[in-house]
C-alpha atoms as a PDB file:
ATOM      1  CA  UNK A   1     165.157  64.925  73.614  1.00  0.00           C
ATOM      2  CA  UNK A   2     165.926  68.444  72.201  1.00  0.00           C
ATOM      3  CA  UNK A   3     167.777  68.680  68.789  1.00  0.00           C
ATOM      4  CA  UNK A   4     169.951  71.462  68.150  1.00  0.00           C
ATOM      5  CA  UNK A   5     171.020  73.192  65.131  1.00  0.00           C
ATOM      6  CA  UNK A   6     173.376  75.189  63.895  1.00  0.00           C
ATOM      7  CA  UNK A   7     177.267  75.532  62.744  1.00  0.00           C
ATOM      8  CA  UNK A   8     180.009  75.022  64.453  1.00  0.00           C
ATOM      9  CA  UNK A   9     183.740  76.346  62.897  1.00  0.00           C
ATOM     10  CA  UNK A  10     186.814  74.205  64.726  1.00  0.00           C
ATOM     11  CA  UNK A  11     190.598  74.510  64.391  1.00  0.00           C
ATOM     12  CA  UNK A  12     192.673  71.999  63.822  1.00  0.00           C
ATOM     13  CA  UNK A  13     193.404  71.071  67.918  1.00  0.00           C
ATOM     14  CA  UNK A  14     189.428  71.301  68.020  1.00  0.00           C
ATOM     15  CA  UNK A  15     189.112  74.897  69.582  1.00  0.00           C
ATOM     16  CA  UNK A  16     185.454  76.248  68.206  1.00  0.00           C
ATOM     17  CA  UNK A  17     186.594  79.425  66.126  1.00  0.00           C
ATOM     18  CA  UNK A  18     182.885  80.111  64.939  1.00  0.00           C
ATOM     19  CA  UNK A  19     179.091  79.282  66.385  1.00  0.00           C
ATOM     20  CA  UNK A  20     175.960  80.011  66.241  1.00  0.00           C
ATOM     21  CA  UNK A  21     176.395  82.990  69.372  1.00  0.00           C
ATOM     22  CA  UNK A  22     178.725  84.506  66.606  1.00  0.00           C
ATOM     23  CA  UNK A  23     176.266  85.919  64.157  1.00  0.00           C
ATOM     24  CA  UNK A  24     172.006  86.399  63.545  1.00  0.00           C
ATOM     25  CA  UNK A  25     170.250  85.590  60.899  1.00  0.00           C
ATOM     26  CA  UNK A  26     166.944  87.682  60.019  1.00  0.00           C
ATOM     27  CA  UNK A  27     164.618  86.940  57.308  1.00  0.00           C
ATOM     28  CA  UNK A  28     164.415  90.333  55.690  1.00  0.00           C
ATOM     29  CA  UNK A  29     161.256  89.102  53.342  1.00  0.00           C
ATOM     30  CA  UNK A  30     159.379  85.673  52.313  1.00  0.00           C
ATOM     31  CA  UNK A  31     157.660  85.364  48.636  1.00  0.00           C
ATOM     32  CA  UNK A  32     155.676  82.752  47.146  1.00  0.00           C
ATOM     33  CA  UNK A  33     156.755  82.612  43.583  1.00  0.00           C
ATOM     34  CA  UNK A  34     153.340  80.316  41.497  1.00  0.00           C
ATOM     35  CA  UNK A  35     153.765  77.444  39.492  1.00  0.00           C
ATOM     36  CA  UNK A  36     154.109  78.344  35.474  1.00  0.00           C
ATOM     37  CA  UNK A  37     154.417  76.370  32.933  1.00  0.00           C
ATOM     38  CA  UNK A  38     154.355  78.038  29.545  1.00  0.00           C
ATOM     39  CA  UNK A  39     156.536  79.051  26.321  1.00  0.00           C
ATOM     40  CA  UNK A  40     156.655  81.344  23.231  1.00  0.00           C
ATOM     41  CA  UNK A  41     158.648  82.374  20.621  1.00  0.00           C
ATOM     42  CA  UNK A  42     161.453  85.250  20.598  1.00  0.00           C
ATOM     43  CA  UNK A  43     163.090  86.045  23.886  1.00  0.00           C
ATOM     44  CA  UNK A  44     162.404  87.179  27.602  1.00  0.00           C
ATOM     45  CA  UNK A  45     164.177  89.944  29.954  1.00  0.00           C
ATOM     46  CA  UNK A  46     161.417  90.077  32.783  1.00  0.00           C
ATOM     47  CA  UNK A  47     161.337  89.037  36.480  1.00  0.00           C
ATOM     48  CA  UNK A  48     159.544  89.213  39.413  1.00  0.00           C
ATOM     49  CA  UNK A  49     160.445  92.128  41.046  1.00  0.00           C
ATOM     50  CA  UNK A  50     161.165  91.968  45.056  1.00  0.00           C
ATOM     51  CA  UNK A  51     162.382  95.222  46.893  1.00  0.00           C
ATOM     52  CA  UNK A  52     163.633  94.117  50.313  1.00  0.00           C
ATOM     53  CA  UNK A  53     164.483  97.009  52.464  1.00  0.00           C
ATOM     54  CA  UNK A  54     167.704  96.228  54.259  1.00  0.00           C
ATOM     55  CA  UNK A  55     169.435  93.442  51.280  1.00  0.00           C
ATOM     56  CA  UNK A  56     172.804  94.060  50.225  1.00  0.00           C
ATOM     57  CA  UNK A  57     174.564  91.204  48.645  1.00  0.00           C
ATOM     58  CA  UNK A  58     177.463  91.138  50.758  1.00  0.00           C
ATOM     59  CA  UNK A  59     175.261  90.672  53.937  1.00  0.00           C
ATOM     60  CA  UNK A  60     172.859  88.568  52.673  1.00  0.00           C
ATOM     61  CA  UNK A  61     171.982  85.241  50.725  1.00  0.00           C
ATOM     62  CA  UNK A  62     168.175  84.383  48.865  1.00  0.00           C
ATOM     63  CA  UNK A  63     166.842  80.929  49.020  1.00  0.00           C
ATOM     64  CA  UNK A  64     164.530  79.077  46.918  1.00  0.00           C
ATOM     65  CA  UNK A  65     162.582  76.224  47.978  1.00  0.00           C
ATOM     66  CA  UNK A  66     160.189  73.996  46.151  1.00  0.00           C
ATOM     67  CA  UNK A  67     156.718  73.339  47.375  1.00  0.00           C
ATOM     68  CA  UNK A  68     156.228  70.682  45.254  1.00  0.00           C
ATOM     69  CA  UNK A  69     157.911  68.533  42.575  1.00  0.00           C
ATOM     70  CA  UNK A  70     156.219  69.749  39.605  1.00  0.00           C
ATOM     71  CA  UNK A  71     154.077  72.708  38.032  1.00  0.00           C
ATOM     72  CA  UNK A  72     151.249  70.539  36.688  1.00  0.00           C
ATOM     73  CA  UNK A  73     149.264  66.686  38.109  1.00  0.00           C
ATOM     74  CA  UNK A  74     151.753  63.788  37.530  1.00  0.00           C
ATOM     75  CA  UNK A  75     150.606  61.106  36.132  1.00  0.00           C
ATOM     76  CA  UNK A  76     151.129  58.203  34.028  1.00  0.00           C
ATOM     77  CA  UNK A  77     152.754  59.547  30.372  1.00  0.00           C
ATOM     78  CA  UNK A  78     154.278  63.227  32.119  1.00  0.00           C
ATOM     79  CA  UNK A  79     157.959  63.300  31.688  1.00  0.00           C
ATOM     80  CA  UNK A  80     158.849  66.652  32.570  1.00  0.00           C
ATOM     81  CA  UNK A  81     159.453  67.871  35.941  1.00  0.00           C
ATOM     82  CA  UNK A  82     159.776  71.586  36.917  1.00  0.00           C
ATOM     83  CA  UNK A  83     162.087  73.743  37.968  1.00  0.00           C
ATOM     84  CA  UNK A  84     163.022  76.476  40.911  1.00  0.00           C
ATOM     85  CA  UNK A  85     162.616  79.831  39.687  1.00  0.00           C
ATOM     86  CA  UNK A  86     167.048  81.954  39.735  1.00  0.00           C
ATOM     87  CA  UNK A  87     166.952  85.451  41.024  1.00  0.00           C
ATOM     88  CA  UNK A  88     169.076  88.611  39.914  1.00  0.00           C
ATOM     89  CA  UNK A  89     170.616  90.804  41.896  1.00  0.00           C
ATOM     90  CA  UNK A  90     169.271  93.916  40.124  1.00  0.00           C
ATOM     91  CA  UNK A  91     171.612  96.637  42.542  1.00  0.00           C
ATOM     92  CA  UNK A  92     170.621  98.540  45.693  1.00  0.00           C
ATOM     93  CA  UNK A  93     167.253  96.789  47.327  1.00  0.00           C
ATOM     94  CA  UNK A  94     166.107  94.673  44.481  1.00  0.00           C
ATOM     95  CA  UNK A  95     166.177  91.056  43.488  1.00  0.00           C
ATOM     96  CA  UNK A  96     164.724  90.112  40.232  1.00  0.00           C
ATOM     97  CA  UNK A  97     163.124  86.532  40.398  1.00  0.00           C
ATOM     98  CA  UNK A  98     163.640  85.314  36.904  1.00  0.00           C
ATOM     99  CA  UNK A  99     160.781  82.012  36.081  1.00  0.00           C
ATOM    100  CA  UNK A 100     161.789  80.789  32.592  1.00  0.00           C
ATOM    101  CA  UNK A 101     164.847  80.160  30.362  1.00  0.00           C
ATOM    102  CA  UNK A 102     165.801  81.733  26.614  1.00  0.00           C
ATOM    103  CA  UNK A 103     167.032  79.158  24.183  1.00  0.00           C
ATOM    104  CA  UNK A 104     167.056  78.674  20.569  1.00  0.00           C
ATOM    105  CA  UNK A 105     166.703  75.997  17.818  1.00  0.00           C
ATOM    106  CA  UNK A 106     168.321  75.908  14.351  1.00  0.00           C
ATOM    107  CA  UNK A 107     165.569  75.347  12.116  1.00  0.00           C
ATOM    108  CA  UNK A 108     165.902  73.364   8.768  1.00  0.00           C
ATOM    109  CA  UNK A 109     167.394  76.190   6.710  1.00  0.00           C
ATOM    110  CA  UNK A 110     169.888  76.832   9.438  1.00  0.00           C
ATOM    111  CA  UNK A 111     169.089  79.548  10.928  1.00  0.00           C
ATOM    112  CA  UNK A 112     168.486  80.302  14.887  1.00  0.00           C
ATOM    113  CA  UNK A 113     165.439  80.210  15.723  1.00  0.00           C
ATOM    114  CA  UNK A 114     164.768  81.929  19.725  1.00  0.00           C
ATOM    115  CA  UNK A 115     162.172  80.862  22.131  1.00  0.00           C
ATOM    116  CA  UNK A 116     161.713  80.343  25.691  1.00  0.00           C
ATOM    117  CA  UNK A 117     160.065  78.012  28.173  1.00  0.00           C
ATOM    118  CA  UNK A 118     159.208  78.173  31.422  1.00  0.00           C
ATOM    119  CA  UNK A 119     158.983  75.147  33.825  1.00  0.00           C
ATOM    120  CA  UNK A 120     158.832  76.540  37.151  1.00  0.00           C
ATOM    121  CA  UNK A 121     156.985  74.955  40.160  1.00  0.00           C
ATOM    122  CA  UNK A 122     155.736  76.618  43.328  1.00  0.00           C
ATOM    123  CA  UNK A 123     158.671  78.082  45.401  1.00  0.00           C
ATOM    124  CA  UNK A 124     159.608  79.948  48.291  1.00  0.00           C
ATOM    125  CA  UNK A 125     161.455  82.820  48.020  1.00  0.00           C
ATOM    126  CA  UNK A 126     163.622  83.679  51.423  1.00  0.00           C
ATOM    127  CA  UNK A 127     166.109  87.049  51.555  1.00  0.00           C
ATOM    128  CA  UNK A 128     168.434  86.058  54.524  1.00  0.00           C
ATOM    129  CA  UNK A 129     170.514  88.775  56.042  1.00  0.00           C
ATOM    130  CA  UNK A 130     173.744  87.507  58.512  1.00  0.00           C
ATOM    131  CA  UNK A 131     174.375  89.879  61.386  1.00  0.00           C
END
């Protein structure tokens, strides 16, 4: 028994307007993005840096998939899970893969207080191009 896959686009009197012998899709590039859990104090701009020869927004799309359910043993007394990593498109080639979040507390004489955490389990990165 073979399974197919794939999309299929139909009118409404069930003609197929789009399939699968419409379009390609190449994998343009394939990162493994760590698991991290950490945080600080003040605020974060960095990223993982991926220059994929060939992306362009408008051609492709970037997936990120979880290898596992958290960035640290579970056990009994863990409550937090983790997180996928976001990307950026950062113009021409580049993605920026972005692996914590800036937030901020108001302390107890009101003012803001900035930190950031990160939370991120092991992930896939995939740059997808549609021909």
């Amino acid at each position: 028994d073979v399974m197919t896959y794939g999309l299929e686009v139909l009118d409404a009197k069930g003609v197929q307007t789009l399939g699968m012998e419409d379009f390609t899709l190449q994998r343009l590039a394939t990162m493994t993005i760590p698991a991290n859990r950490g945080s600080g104090a003040g605020t974060r701009g960095d990223y993982i840096l991926m220059n994929v020869d060939g992306y362009s927004p408008a051609t492709c799309f970037v997936t990120i998939t979880p290898k596992a359910y958290s960035p640290y043993p579970q056990g009994a007394g863990q409550v937090y899970w983790g997180c996928v990593p976001t990307y950026k498109d950062l113009g021409g080639t580049q993605i920026g893969i972005i692996t914590y979040c800036n937030y901020y507390e108001v302390d107890y004489k009101g003012d803001w207080i900035f930190k950031w955490k990160s939370e991120v389990v092991e992930s896939v990165v995939e740059v997808v191009r549609v021909i």
